[in-house]
N, C-alpha and C. Protein backbone atom coordinates (compact mmCIF):
# COMPACT_ATOMS: atom_id res chain seq x y z
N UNK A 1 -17.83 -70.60 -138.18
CA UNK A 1 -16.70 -69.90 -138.80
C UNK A 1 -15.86 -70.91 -139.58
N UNK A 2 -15.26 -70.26 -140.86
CA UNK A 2 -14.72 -71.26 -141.84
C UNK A 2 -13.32 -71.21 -141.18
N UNK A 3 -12.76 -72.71 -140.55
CA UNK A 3 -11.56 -73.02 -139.92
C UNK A 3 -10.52 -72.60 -141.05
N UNK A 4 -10.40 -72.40 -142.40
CA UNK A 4 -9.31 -72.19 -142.95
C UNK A 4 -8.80 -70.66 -142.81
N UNK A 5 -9.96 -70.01 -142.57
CA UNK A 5 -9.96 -68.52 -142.24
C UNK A 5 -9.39 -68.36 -140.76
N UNK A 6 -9.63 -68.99 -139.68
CA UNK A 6 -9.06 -69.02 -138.21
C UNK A 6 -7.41 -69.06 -138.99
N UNK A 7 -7.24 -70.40 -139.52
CA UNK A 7 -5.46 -70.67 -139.34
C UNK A 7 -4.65 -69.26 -140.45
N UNK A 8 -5.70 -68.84 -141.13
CA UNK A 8 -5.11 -67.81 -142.12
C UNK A 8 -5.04 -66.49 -141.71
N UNK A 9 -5.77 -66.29 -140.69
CA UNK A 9 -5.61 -65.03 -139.78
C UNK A 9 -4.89 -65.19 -138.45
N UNK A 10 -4.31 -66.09 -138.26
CA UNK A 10 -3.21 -66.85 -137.24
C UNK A 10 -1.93 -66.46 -137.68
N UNK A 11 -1.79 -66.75 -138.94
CA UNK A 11 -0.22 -66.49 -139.60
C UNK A 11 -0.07 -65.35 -140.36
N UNK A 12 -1.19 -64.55 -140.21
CA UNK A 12 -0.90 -62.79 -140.85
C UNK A 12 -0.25 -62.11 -139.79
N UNK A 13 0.92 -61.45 -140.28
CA UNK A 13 1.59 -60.81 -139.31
C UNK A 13 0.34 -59.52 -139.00
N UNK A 14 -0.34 -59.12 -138.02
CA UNK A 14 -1.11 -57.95 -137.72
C UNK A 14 -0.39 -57.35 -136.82
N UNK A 15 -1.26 -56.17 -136.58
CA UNK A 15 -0.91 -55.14 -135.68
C UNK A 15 -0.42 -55.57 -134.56
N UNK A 16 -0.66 -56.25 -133.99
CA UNK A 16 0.07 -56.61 -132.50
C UNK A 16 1.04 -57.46 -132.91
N UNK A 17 1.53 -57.64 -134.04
CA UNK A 17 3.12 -58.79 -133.83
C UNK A 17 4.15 -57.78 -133.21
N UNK A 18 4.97 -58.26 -132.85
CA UNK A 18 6.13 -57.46 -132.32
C UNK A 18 7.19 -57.21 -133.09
N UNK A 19 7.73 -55.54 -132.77
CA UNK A 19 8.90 -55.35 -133.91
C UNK A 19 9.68 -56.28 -134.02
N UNK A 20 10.36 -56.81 -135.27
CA UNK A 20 11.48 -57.20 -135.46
C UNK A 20 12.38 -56.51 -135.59
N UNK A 21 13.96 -56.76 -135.39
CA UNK A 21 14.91 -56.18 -135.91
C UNK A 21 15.11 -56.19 -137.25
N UNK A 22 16.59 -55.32 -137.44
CA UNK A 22 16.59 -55.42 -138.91
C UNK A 22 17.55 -55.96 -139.13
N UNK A 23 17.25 -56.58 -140.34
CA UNK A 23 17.81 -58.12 -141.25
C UNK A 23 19.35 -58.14 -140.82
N UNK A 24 19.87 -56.38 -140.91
CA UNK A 24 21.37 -56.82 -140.64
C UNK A 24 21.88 -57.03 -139.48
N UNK A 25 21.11 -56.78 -138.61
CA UNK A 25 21.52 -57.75 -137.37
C UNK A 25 21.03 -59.04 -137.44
N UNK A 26 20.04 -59.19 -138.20
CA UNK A 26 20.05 -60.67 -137.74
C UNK A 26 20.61 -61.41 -138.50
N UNK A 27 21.70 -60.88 -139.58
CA UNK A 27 22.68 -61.56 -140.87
C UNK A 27 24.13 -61.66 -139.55
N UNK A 28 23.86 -60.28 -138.65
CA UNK A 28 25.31 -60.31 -137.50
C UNK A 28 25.05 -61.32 -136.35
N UNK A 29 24.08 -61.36 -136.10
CA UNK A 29 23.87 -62.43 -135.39
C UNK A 29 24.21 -63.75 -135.75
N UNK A 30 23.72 -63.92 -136.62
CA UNK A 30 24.03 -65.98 -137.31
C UNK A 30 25.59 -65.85 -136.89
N UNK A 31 26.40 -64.69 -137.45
CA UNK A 31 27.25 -64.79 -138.03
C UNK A 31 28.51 -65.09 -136.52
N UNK A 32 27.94 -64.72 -135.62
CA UNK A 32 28.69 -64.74 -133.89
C UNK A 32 28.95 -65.88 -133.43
N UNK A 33 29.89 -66.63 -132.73
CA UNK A 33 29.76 -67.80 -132.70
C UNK A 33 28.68 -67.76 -131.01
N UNK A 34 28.32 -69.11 -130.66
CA UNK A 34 27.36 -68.70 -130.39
C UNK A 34 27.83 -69.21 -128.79
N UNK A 35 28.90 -70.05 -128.17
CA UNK A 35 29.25 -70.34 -127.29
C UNK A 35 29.68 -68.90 -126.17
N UNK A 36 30.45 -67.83 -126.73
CA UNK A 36 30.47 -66.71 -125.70
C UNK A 36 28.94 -65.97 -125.21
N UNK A 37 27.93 -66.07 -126.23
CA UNK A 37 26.71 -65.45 -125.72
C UNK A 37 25.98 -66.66 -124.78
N UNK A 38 26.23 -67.42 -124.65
CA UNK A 38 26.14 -68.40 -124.01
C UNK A 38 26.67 -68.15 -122.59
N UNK A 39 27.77 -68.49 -122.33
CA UNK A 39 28.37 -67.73 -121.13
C UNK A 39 27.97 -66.00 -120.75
N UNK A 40 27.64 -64.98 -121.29
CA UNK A 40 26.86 -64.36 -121.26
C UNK A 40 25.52 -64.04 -119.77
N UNK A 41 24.68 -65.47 -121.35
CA UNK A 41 23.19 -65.75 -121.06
C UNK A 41 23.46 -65.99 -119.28
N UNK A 42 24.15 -67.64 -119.21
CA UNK A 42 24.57 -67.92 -117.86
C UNK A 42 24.76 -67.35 -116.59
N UNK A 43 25.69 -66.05 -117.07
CA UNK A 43 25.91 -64.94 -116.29
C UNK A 43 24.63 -64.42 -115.48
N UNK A 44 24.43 -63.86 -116.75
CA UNK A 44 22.87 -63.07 -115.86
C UNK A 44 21.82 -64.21 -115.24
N UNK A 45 21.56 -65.61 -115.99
CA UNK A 45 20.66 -66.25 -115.23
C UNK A 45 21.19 -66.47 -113.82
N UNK A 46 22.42 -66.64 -113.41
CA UNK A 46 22.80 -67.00 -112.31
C UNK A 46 23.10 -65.83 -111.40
N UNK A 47 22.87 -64.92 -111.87
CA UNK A 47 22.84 -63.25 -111.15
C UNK A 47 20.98 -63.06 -110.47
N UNK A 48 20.13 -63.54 -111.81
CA UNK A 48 18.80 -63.06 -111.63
C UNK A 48 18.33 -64.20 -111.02
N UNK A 49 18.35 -65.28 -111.94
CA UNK A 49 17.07 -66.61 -111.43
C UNK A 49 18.03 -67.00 -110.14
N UNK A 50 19.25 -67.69 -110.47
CA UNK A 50 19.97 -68.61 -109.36
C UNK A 50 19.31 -68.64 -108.15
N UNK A 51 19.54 -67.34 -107.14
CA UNK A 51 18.81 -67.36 -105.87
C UNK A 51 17.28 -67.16 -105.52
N UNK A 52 16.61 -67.19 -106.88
CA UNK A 52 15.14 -67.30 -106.74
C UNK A 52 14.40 -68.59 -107.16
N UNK A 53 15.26 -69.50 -107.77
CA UNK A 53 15.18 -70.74 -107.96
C UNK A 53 14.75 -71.65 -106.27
N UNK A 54 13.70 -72.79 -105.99
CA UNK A 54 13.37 -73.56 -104.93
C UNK A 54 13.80 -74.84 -105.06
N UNK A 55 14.44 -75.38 -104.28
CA UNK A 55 14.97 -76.71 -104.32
C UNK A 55 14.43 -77.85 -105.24
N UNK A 56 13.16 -77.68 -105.26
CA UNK A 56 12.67 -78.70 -106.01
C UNK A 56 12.43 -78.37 -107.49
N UNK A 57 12.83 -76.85 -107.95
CA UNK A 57 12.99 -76.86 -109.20
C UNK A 57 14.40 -77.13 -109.34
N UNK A 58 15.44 -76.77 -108.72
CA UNK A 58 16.86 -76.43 -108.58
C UNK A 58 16.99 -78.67 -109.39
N UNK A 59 16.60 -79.20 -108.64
CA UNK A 59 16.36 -80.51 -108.35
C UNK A 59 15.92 -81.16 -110.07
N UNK A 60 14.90 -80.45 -110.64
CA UNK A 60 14.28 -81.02 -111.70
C UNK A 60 14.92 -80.94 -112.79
N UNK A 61 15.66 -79.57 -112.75
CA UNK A 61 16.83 -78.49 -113.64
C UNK A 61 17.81 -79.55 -114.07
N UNK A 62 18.28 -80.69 -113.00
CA UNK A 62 19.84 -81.03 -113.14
C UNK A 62 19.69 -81.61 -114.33
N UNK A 63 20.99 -81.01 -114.97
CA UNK A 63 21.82 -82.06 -116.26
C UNK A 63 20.80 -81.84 -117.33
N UNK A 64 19.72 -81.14 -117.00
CA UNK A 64 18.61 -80.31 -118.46
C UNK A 64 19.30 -79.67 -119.69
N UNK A 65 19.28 -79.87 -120.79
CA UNK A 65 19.71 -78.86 -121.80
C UNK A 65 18.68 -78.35 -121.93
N UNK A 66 18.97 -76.87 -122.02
CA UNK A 66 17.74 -75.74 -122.42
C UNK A 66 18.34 -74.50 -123.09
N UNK A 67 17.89 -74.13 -124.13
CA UNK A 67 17.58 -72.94 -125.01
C UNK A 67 17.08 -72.53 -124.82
N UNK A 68 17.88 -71.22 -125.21
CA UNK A 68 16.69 -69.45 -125.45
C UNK A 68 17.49 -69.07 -126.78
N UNK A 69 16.30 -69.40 -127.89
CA UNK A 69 16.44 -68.80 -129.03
C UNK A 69 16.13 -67.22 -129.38
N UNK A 70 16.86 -66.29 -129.57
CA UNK A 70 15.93 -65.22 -129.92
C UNK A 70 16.14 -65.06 -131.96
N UNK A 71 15.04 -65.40 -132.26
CA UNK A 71 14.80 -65.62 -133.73
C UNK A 71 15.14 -64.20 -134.18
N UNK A 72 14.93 -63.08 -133.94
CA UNK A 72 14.82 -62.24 -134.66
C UNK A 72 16.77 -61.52 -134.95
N UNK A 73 17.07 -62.12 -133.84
CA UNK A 73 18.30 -61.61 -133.20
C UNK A 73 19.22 -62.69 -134.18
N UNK A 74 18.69 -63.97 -134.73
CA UNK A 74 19.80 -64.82 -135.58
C UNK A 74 20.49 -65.67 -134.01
N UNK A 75 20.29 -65.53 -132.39
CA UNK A 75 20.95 -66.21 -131.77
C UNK A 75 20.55 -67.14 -130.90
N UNK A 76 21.10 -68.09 -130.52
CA UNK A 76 20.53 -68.90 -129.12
C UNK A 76 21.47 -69.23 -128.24
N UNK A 77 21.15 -69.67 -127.29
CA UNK A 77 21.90 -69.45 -125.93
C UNK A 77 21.75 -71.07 -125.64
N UNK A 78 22.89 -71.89 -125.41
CA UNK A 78 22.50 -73.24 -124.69
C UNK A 78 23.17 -73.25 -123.28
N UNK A 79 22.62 -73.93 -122.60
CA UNK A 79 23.30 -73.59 -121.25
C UNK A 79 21.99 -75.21 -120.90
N UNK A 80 22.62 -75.47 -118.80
CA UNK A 80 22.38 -76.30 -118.09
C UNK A 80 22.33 -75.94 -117.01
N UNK A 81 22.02 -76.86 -115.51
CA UNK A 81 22.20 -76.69 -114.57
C UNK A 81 22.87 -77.52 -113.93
N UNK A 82 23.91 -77.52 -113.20
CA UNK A 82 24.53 -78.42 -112.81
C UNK A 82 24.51 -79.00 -111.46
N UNK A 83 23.40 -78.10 -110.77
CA UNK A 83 23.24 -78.57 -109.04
C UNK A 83 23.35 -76.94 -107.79
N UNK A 84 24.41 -76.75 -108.51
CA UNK A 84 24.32 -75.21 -108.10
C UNK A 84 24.45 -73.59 -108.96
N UNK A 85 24.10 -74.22 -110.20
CA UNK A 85 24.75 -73.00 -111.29
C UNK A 85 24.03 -73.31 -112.48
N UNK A 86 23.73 -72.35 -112.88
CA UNK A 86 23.71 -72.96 -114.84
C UNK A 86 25.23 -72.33 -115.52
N UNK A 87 25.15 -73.46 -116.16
CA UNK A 87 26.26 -73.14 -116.91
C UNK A 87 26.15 -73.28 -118.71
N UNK A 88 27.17 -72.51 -119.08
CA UNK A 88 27.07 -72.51 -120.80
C UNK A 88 27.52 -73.92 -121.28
N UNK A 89 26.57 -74.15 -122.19
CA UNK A 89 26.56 -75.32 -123.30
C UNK A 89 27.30 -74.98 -124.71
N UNK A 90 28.14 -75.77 -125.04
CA UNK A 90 28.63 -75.78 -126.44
C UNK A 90 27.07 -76.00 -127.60
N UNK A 91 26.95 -74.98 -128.49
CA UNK A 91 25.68 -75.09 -129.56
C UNK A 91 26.01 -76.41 -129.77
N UNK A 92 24.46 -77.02 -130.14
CA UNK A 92 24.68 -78.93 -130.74
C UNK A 92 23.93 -79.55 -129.97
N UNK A 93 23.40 -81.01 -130.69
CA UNK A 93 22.09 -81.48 -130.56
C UNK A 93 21.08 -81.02 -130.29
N UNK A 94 19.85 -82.16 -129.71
CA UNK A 94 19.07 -81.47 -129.31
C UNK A 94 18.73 -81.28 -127.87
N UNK A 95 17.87 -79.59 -127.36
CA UNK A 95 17.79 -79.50 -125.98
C UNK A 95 16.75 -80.44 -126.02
N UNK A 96 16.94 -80.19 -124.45
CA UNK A 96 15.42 -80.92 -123.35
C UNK A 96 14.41 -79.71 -123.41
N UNK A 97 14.68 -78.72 -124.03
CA UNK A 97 13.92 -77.64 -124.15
C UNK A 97 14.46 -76.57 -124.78
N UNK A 98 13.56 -76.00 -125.60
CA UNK A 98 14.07 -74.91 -126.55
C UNK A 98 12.74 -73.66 -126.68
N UNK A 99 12.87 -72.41 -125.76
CA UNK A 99 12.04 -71.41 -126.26
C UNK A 99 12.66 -70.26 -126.75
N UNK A 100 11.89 -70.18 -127.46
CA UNK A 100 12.53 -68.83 -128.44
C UNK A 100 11.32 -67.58 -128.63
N UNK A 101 11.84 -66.32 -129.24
CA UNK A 101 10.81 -65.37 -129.12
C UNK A 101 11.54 -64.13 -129.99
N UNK A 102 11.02 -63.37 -130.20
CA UNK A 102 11.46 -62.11 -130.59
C UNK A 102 12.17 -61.17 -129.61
N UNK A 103 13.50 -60.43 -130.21
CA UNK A 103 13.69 -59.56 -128.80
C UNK A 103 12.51 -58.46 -128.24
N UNK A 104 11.98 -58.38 -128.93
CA UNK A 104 10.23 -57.29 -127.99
C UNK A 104 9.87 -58.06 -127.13
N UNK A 105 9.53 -59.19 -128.16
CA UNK A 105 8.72 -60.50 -126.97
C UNK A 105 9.47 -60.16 -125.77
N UNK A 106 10.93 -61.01 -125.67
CA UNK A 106 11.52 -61.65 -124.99
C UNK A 106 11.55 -60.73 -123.97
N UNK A 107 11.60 -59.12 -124.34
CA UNK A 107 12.15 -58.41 -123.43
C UNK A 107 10.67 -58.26 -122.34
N UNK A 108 9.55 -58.05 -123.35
CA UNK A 108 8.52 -57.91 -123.01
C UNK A 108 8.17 -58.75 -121.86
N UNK A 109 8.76 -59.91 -122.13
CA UNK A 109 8.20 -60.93 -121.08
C UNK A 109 9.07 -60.57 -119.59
N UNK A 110 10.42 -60.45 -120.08
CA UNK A 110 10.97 -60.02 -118.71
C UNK A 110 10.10 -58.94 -117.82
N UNK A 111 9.70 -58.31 -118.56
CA UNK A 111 9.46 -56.74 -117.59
C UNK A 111 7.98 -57.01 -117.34
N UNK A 112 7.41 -58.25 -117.64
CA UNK A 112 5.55 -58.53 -117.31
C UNK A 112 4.57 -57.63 -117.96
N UNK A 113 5.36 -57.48 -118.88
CA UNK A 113 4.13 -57.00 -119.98
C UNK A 113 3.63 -57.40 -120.80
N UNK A 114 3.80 -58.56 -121.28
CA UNK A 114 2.94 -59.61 -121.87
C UNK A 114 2.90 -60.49 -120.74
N UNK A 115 1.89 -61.70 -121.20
CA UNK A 115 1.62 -62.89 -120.99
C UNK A 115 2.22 -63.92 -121.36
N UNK A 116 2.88 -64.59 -121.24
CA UNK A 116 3.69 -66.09 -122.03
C UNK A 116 2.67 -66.67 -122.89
N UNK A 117 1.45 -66.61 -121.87
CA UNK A 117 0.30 -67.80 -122.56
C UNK A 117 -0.03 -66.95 -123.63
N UNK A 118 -0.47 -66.01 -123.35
CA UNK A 118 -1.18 -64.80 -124.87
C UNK A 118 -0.23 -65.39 -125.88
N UNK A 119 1.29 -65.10 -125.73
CA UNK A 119 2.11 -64.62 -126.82
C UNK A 119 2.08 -66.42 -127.84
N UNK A 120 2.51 -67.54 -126.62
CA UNK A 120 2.41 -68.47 -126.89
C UNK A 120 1.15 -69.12 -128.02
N UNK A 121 -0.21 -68.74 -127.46
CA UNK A 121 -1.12 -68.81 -128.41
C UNK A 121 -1.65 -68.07 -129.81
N UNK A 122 -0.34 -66.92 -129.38
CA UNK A 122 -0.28 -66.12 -130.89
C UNK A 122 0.73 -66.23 -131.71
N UNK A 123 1.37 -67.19 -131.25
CA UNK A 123 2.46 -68.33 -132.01
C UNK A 123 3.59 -67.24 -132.14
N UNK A 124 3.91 -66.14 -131.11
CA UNK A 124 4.74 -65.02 -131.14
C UNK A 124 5.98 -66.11 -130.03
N UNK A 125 5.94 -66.57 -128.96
CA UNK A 125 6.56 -67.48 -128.34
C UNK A 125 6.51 -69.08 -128.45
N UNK A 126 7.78 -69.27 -129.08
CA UNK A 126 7.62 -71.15 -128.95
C UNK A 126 8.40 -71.61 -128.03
N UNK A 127 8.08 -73.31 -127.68
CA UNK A 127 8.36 -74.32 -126.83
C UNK A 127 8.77 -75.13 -127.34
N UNK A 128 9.47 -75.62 -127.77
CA UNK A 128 9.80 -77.31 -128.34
C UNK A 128 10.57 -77.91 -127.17
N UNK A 129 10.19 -79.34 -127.35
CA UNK A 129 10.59 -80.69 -126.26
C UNK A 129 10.21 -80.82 -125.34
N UNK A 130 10.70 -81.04 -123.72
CA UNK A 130 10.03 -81.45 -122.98
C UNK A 130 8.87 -80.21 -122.21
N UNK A 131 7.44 -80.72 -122.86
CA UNK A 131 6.56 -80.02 -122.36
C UNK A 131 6.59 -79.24 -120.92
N UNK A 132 7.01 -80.86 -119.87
CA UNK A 132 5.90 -80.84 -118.83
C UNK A 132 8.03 -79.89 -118.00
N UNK A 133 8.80 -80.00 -118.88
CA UNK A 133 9.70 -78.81 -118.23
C UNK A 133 9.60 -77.77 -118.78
N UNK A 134 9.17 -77.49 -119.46
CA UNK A 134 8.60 -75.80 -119.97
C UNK A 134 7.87 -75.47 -119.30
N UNK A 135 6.36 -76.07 -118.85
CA UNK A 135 5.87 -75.65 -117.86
C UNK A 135 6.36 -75.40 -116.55
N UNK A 136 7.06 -76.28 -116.09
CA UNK A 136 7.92 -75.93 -114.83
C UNK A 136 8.59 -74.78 -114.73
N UNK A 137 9.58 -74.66 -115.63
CA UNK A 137 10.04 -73.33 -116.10
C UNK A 137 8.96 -71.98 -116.20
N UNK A 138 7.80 -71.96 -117.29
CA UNK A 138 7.13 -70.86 -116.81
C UNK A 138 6.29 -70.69 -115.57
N UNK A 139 5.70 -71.91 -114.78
CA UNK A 139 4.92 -71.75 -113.57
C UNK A 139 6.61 -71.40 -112.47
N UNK A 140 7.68 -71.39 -112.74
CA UNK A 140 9.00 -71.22 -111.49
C UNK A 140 8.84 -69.24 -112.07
N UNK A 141 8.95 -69.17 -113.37
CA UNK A 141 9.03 -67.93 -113.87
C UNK A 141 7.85 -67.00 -113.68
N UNK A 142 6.39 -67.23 -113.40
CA UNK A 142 5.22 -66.63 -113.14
C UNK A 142 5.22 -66.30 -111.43
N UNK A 143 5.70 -67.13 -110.76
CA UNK A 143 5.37 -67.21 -109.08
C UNK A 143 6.68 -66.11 -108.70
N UNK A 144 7.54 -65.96 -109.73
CA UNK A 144 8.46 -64.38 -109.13
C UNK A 144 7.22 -63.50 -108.91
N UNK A 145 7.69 -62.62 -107.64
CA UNK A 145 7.05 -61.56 -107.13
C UNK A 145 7.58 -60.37 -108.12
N UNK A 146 8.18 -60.34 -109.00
CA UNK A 146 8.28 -58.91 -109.43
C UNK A 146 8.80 -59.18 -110.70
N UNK A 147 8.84 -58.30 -111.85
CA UNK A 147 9.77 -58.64 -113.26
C UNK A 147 10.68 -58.92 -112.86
N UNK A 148 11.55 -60.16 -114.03
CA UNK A 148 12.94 -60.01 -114.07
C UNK A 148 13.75 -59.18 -114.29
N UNK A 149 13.13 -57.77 -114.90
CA UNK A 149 14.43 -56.55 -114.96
C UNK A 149 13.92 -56.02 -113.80
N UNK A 150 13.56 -55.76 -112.45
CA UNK A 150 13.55 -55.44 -111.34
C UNK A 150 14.10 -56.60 -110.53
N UNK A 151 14.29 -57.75 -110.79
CA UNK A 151 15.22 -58.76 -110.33
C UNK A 151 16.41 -58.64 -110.46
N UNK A 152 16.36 -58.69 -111.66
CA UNK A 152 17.97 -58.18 -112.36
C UNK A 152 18.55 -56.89 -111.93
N UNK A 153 18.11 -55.80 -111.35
CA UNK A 153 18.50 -54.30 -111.59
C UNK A 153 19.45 -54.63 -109.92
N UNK A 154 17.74 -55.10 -108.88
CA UNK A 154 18.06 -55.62 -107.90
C UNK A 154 19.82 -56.28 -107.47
N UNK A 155 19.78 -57.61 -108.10
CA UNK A 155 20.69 -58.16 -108.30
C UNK A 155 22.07 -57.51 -108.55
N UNK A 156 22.24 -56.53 -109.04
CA UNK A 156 22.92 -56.00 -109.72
C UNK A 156 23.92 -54.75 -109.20
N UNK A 157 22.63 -54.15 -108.80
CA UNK A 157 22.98 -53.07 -107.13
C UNK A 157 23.52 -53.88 -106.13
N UNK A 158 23.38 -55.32 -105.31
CA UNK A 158 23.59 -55.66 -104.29
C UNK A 158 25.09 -56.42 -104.90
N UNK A 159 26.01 -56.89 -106.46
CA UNK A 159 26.92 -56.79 -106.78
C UNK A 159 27.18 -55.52 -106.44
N UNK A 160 27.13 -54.77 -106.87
CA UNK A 160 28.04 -53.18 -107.13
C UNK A 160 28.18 -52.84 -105.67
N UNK A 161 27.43 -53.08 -104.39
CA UNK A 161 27.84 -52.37 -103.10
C UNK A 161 29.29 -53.61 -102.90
N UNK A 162 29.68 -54.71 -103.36
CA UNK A 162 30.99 -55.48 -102.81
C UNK A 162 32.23 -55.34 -104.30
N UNK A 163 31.87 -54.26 -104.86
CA UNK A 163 32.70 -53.62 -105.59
C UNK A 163 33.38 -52.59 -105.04
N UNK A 164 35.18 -52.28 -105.35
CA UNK A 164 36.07 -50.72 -104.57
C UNK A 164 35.44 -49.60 -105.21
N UNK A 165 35.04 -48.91 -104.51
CA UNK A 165 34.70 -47.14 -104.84
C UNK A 165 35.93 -46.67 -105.65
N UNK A 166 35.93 -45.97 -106.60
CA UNK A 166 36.92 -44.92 -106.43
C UNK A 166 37.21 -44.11 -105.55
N UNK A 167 35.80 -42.82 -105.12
CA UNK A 167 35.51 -42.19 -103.97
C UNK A 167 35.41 -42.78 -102.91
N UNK A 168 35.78 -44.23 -102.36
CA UNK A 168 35.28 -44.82 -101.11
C UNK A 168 33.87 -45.05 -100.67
N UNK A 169 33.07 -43.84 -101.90
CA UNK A 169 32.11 -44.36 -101.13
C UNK A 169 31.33 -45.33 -102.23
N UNK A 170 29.63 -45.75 -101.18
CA UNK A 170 28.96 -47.07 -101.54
C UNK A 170 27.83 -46.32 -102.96
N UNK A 171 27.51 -47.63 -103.52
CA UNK A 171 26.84 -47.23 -104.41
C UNK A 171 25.22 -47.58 -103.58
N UNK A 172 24.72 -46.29 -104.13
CA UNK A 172 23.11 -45.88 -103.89
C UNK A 172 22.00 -46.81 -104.90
């Protein structure tokens, strides 16, 4: 097979790329500053991952800069870990890691309906910088027993029961 034909059918957007949004969100996006989605991002990682995180990743994490770009969206998220938390990063320099994806991807990946590796080799998900912590990151992110939006939903319910009722009573 003629290799210029492999890399030229690599970079045709086909049928399986994932929707993008449209342009004017991603003109509203650039346009956000990017430190509150940041605190945000933080939020939920430390709602979803925090207590599913193992010491010895918790351990590898410290003082890491890491990104989540979502390209289509115009935004990225910088944030760290500090020992017991991730916390939001002011945008600037460069991370120790930067993946980014489409919001389909991205969402896709939460809920285990793609593959990282598939999407990764269909150049739909990137990695830049430290390799061998990206991998860490997706082998900590593959060994969850269940999607992250069933982590998250999880998470989320067991907030809301140490929230006041109006009615007194508990949430179901």
């Amino acid at each position: 097979m003629n290799p210029s034909m492999i890399n030229s059918n690599i970079n045709q957007k086909g049928s399986d790329a994932a929707p993008q949004l449209p342009a004017f969100l991603t003109a509203l996006g650039q346009r956000l500053p990017a430190y509150p989605g940041s605190l945000l991002c933080v939020a939920a990682l430390n709602l979803v991952l925090r207590p599913q995180l193992p010491d010895d990743v918790r351990n590898s994490l410290l003082g890491r800069h890491m990104r989540v770009r979502v390209s289509d969206a115009g935004v990225a998220f910088d944030f760290s870990w500090n020992g017991s938390c991730f916390t939001a990063r002011r945008a600037g320099g460069v991370p120790d890691l930067e993946i980014g994806a489409c919001v389909a991807d991205m969402v896709a990946l939460a809920r285990r309906q793609q593959d990282p590796d598939t999407l990764f080799f269909a150049r739909r998900l990137t990695m830049e910088g430290d390799t061998e912590l990206g991998l860490l990151v997706k082998n900590t992110l593959d060994a969850m027993d269940m999607p992250l939006t069933e982590v998250g939903k999880q998470a989320v319910l067991r907030l809301l029961k140490f929230l006041p009722q109006p009615n007194g009573g508990a949430v179901r």
